[in-house]
Protein backbone atom coordinates (compact mmCIF):
# COMPACT_ATOMS: atom_id res chain seq x y z
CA UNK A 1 97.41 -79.97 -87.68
CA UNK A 2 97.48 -76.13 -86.58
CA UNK A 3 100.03 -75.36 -84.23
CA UNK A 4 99.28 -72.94 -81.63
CA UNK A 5 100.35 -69.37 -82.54
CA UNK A 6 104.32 -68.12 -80.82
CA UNK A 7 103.80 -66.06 -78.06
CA UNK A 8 105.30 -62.30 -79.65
CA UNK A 9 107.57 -59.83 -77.65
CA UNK A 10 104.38 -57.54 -77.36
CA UNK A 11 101.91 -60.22 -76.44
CA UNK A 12 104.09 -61.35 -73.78
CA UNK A 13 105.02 -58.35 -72.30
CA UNK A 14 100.93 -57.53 -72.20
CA UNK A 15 100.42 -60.60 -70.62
CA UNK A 16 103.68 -60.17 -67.86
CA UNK A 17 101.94 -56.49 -66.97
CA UNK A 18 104.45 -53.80 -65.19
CA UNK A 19 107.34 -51.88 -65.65
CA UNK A 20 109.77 -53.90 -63.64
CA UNK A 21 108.51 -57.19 -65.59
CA UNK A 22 109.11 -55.54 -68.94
CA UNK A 23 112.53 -54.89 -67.80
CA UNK A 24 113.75 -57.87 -66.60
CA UNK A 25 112.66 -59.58 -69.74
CA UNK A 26 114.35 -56.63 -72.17
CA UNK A 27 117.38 -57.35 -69.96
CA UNK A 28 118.66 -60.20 -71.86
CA UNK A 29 117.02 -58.80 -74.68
CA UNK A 30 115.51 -62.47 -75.72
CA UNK A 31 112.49 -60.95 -76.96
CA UNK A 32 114.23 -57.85 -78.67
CA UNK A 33 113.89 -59.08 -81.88
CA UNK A 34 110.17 -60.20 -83.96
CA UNK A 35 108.17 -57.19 -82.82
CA UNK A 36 106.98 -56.06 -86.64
CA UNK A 37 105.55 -52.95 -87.68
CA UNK A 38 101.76 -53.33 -86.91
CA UNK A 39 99.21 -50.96 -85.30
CA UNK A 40 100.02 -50.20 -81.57
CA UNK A 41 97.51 -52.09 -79.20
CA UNK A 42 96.42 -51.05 -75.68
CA UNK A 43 97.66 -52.27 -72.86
CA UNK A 44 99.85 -51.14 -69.35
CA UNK A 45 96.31 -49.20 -68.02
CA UNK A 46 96.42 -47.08 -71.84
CA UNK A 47 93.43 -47.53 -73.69
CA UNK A 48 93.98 -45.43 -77.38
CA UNK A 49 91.56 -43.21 -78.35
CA UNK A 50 93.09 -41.29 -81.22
CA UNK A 51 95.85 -42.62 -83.38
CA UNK A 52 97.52 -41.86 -86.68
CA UNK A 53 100.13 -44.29 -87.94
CA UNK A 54 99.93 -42.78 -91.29
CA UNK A 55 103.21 -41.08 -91.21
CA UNK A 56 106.52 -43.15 -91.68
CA UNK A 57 108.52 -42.07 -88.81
CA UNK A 58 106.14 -39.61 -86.36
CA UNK A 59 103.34 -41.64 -84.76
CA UNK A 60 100.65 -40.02 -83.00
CA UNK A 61 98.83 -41.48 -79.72
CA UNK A 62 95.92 -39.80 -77.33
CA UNK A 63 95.48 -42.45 -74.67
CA UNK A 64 92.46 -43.03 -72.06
CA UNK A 65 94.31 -43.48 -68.43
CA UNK A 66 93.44 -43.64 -64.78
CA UNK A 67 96.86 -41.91 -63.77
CA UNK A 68 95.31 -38.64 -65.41
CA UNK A 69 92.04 -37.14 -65.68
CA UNK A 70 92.38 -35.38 -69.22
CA UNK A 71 93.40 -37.54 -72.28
CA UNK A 72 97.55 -37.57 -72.55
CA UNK A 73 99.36 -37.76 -75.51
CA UNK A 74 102.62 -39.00 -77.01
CA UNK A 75 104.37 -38.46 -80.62
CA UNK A 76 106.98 -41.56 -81.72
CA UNK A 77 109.56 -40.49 -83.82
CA UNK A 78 111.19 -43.57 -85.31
CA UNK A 79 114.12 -44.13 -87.56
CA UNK A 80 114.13 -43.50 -90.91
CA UNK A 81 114.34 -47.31 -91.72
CA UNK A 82 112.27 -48.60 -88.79
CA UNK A 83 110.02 -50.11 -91.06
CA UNK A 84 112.47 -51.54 -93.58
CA UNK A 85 115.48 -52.77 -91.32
CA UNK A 86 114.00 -55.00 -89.00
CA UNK A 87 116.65 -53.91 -85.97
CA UNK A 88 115.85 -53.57 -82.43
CA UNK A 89 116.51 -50.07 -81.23
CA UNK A 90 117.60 -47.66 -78.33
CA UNK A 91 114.86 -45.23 -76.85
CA UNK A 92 115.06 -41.63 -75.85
CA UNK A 93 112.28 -40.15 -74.16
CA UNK A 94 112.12 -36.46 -74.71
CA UNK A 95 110.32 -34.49 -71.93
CA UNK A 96 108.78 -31.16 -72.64
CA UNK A 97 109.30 -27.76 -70.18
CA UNK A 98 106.60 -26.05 -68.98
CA UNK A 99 103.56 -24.36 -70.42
CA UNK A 100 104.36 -27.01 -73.12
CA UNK A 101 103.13 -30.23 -74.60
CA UNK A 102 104.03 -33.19 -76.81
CA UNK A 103 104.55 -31.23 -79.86
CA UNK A 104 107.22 -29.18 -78.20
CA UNK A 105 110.22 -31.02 -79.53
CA UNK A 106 108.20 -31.43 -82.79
CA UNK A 107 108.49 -27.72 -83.50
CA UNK A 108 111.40 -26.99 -82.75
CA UNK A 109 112.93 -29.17 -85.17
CA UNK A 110 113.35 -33.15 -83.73
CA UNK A 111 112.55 -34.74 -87.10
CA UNK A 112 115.67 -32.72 -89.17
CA UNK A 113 117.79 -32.85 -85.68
CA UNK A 114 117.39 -37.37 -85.63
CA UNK A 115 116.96 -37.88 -89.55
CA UNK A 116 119.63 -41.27 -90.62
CA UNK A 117 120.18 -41.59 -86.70
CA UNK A 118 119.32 -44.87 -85.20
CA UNK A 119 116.92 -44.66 -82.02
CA UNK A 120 113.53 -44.14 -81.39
CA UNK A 121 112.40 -40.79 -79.91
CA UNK A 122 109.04 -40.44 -77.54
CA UNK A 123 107.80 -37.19 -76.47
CA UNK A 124 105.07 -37.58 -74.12
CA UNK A 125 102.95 -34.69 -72.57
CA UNK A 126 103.85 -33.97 -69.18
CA UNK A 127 101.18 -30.78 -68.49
CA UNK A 128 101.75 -27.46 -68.54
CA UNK A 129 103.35 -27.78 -65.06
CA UNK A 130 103.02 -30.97 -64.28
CA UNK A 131 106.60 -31.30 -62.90
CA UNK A 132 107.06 -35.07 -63.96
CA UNK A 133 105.74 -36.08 -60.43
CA UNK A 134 102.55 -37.54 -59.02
CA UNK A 135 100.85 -34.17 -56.57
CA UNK A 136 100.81 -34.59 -52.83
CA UNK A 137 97.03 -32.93 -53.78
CA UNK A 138 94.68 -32.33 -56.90
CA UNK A 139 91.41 -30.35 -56.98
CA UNK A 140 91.03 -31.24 -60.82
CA UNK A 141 91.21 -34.98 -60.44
CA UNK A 142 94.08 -37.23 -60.75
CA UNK A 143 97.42 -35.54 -62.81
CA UNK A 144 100.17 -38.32 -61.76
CA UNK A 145 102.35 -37.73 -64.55
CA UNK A 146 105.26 -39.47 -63.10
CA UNK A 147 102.85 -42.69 -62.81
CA UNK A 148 101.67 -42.44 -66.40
CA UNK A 149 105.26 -41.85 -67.66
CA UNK A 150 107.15 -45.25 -65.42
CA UNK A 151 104.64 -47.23 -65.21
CA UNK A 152 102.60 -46.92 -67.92
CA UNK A 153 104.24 -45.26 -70.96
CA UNK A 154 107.75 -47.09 -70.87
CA UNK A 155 106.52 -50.84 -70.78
CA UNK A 156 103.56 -49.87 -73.09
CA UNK A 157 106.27 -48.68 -75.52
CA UNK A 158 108.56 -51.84 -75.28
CA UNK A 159 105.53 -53.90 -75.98
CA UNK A 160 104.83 -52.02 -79.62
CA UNK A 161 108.06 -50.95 -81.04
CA UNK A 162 110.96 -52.71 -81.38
CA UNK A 163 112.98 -51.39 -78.32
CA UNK A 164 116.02 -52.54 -76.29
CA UNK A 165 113.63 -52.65 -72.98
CA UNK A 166 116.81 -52.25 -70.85
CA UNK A 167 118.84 -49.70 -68.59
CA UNK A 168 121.51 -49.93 -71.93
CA UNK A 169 118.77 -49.04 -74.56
CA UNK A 170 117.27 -46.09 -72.64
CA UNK A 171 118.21 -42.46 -72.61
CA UNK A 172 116.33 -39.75 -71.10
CA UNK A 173 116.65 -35.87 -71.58
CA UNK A 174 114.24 -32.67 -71.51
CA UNK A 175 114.05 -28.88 -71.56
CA UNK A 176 113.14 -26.71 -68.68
CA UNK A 177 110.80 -28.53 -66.49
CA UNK A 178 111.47 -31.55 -68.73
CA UNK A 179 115.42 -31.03 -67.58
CA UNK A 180 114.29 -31.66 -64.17
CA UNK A 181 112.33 -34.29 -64.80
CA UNK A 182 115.12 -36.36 -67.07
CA UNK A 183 116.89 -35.48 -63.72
CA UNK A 184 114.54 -36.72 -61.38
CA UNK A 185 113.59 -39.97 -63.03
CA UNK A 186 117.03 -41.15 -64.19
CA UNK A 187 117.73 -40.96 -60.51
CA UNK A 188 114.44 -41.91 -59.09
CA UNK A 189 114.36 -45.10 -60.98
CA UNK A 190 117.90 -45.96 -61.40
CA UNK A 191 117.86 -49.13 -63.27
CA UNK A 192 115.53 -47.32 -66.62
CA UNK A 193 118.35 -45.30 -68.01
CA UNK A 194 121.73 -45.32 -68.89
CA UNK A 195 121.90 -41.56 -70.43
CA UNK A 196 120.20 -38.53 -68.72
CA UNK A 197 120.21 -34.53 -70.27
CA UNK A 198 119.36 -31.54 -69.04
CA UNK A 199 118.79 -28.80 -70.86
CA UNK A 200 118.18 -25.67 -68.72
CA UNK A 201 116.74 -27.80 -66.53
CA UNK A 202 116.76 -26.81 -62.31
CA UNK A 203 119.45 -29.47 -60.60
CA UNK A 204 119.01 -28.15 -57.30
CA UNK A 205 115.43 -27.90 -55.83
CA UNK A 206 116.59 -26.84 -52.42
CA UNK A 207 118.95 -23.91 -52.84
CA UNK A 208 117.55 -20.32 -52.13
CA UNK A 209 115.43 -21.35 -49.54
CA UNK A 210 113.69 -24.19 -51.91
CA UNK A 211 112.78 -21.53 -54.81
CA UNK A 212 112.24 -24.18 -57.30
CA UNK A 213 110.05 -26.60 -55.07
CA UNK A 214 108.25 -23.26 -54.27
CA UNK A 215 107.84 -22.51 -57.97
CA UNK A 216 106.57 -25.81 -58.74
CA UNK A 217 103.87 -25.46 -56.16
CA UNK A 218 102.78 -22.41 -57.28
CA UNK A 219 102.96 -23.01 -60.84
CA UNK A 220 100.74 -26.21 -60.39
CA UNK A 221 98.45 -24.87 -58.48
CA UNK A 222 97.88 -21.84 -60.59
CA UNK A 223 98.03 -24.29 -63.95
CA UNK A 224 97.25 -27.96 -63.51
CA UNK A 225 96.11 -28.42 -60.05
CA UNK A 226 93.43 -26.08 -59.39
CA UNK A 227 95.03 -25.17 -56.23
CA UNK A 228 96.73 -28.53 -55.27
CA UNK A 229 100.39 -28.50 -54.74
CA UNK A 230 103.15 -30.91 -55.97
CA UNK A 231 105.10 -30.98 -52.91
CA UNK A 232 102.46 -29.70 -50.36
CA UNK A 233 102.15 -25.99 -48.89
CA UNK A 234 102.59 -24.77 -46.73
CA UNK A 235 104.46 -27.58 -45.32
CA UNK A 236 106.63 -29.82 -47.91
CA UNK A 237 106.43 -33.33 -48.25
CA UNK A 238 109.92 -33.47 -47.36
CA UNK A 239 110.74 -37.21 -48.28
CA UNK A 240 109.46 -36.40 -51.94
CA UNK A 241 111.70 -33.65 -51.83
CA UNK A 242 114.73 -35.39 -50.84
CA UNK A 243 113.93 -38.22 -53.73
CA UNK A 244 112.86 -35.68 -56.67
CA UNK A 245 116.21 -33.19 -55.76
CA UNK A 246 119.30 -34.38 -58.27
CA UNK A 247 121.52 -32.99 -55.54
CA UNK A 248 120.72 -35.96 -52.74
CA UNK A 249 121.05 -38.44 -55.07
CA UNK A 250 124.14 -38.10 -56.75
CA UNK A 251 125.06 -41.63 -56.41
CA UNK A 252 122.12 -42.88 -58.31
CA UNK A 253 124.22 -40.58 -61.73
CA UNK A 254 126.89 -42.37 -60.97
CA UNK A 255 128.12 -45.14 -64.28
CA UNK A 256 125.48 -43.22 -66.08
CA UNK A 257 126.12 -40.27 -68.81
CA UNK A 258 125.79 -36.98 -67.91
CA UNK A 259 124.68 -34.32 -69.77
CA UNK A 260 124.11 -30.52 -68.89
CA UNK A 261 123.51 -26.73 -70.21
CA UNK A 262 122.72 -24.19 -69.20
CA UNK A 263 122.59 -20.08 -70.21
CA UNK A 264 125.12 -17.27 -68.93
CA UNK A 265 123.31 -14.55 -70.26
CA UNK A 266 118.89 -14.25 -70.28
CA UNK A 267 117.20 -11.34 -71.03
CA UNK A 268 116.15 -8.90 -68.89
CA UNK A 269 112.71 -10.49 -69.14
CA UNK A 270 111.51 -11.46 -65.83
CA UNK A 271 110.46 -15.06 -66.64
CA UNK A 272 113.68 -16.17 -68.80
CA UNK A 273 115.85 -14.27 -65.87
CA UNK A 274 114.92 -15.70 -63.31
CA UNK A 275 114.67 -18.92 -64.52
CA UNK A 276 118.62 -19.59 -65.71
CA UNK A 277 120.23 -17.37 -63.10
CA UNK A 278 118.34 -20.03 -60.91
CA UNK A 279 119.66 -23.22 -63.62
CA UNK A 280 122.49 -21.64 -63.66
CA UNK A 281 123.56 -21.64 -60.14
CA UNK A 282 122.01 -24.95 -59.64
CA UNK A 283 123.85 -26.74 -62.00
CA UNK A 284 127.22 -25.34 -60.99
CA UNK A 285 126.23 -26.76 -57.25
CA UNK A 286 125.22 -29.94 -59.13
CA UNK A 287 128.68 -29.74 -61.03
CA UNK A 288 130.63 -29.27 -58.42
CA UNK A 289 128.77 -32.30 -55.83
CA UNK A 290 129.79 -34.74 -59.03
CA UNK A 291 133.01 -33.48 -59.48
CA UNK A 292 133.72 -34.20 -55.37
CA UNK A 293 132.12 -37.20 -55.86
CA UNK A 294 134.16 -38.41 -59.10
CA UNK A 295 131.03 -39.06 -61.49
CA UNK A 296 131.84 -37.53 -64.96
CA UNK A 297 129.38 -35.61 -66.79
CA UNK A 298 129.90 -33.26 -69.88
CA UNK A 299 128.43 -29.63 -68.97
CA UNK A 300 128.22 -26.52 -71.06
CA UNK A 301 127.89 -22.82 -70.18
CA UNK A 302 126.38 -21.14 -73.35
CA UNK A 303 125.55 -17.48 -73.92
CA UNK A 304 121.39 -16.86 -73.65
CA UNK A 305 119.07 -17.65 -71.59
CA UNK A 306 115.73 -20.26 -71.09
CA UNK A 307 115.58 -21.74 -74.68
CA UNK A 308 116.71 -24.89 -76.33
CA UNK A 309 119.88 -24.94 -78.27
CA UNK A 310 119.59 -26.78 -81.53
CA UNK A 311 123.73 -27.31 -81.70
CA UNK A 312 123.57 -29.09 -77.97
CA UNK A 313 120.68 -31.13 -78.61
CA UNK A 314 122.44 -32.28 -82.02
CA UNK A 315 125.51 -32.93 -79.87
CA UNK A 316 123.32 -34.68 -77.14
CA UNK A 317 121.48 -37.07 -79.35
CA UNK A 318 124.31 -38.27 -81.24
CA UNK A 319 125.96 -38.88 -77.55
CA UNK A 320 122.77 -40.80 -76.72
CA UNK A 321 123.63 -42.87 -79.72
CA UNK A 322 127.11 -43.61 -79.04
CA UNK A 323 126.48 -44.68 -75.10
CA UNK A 324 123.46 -47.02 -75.55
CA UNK A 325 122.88 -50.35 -77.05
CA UNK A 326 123.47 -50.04 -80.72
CA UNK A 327 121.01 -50.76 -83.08
């Protein structure tokens, strides 16, 4: 007699659809376990349509999707004995700044910063100033990043890798735009992760009469949008303000790690000036709202300006490591 085949962790969480369903099941982590390494399926509104597995640890993905009109990608980075070790592991997702893309974090060094080091590292695009958020309007069809990222990307990734698909087994951190977006969705969707970073990344979207909401208007518009907005102009969309800004949500950091830098000293170069003087002064606000409120965080003022320090991300990571889920 043939029996019929047991349900796996990735055919169940295909068949359960949606974010919040692949999260309540990773939350007793019952599934956590049989999830082999196999060819990555679509599912979660992703349909693949480039791939290449052929590398042991980086894993390469172009996906079809509704929540954008261009073809997104994403690079995997998994341990160094994913394949061998059969253990369930944390996730960090690794957002890119702006004028950026998947490989960012690729280039700069990810694979030397995470060799030996348990967890799984995904690096999806984000566009060039796409702002990890879904636009109040688009003249270049839809770019809802945010969308693609929460409610596609996350459960599609607990249903092919062996992930802890839990607030405990998730970290997220970026650079730049990236910073703000680790920001944004660690508070936005509180229960998804227990670690956020931000790495020269604006805290504080309001200060100087709303100069980085401005910016991200008229970066996306210039960029991505064809003229759209992310927040709206000339009037905001003020409740998307108040949920995307770090600074009116500080209770949604709190029993979460914290994890900041930012530059004392950028060039005289318009662009890296003016960008951390303005993460600068928006992470010492940010600082100084936790500190009031009595939510710990580890912070760092480092000489330079807009750029990614390889020592703090090394130091980050290996913090990841130590607060989530172990593998």
């Amino acid at each position: 007699m043939v029996s019929a085949p047991r349900p796996t962790r990735r055919t169940m969480l295909k068949a359960a659809g949606g974010l919040t369903v692949a999260a309540g099941l990773g939350a007793g982590t019952i599934l956590a376990t049989s999830l082999a390494a196999s060819a990555a399926d679509d599912g979660f509104g992703l349909h693949i349509t480039e791939r290449n597995e052929d590398d042991p640890r980086m894993r390469y993905y172009r996906f079809q999707t509704d929540a954008i009109g261009w073809a997104p990608a994403v690079n995997v980075l998994l341990p160094s004995d994913y394949h061998t070790s059969g253990r369930t592991y944390p996730v960090l997702y690794l957002l890119h700044g702006g004028n950026q893309d998947f490989i960012a974090f690729d280039r700069l060094g990810i694979r030397d910063w995470t060799a030996g080091k348990p967890l799984i590292v995904v690096m999806p695009d984000g566009g060039k100033a796409g702002w990890y958020s879904n636009p109040v309007s688009s003249n270049s069809g839809p770019r809802n990043w945010e969308s693609f990222h929460l409610n596609q990307l996350v459960p599609w990734i607990d249903a092919n890798f062996r992930t802890y698909a839990e607030f405990a087994g998730r970290a997220v951190a970026g650079f730049s735009m990236g910073g703000f977006g680790a920001l944004k969705y660690a508070a936005k969707y509180y229960g998804h992760f227990a670690s956020v970073s931000s790495h020269s990344g604006p805290a504080s979207v309001r200060r100087d009469a709303g100069l980085v909401v401005h910016w991200a208007n008229v970066s996306s518009a210039a960029v991505d949008l064809a003229g759209g907005t992310i927040y709206g102009a000339p009037a905001w969309d003020e409740a998307r303000v108040t949920a995307d800004n770090p600074m009116e949500n500080l209770e949604r950091y709190r029993g979460k790690r914290i994890f900041l830098v930012a530059g004392t000293s950028p060039s005289p170069d318009p662009f890296d000036y003016a960008n951390e003087t303005q993460v600068l002064a928006g992470h010492r606000e940010f600082r100084a709202a936790l500190d009031k409120a009595n939510i710990p965080f580890t912070a760092y003022e480092e000489p330079g300006g807009h750029l990614v320090r390889p020592n703090r991300m090394i130091e980050d990571l290996d913090g990841i490591i130590a607060h989530l889920k172990k593998a």
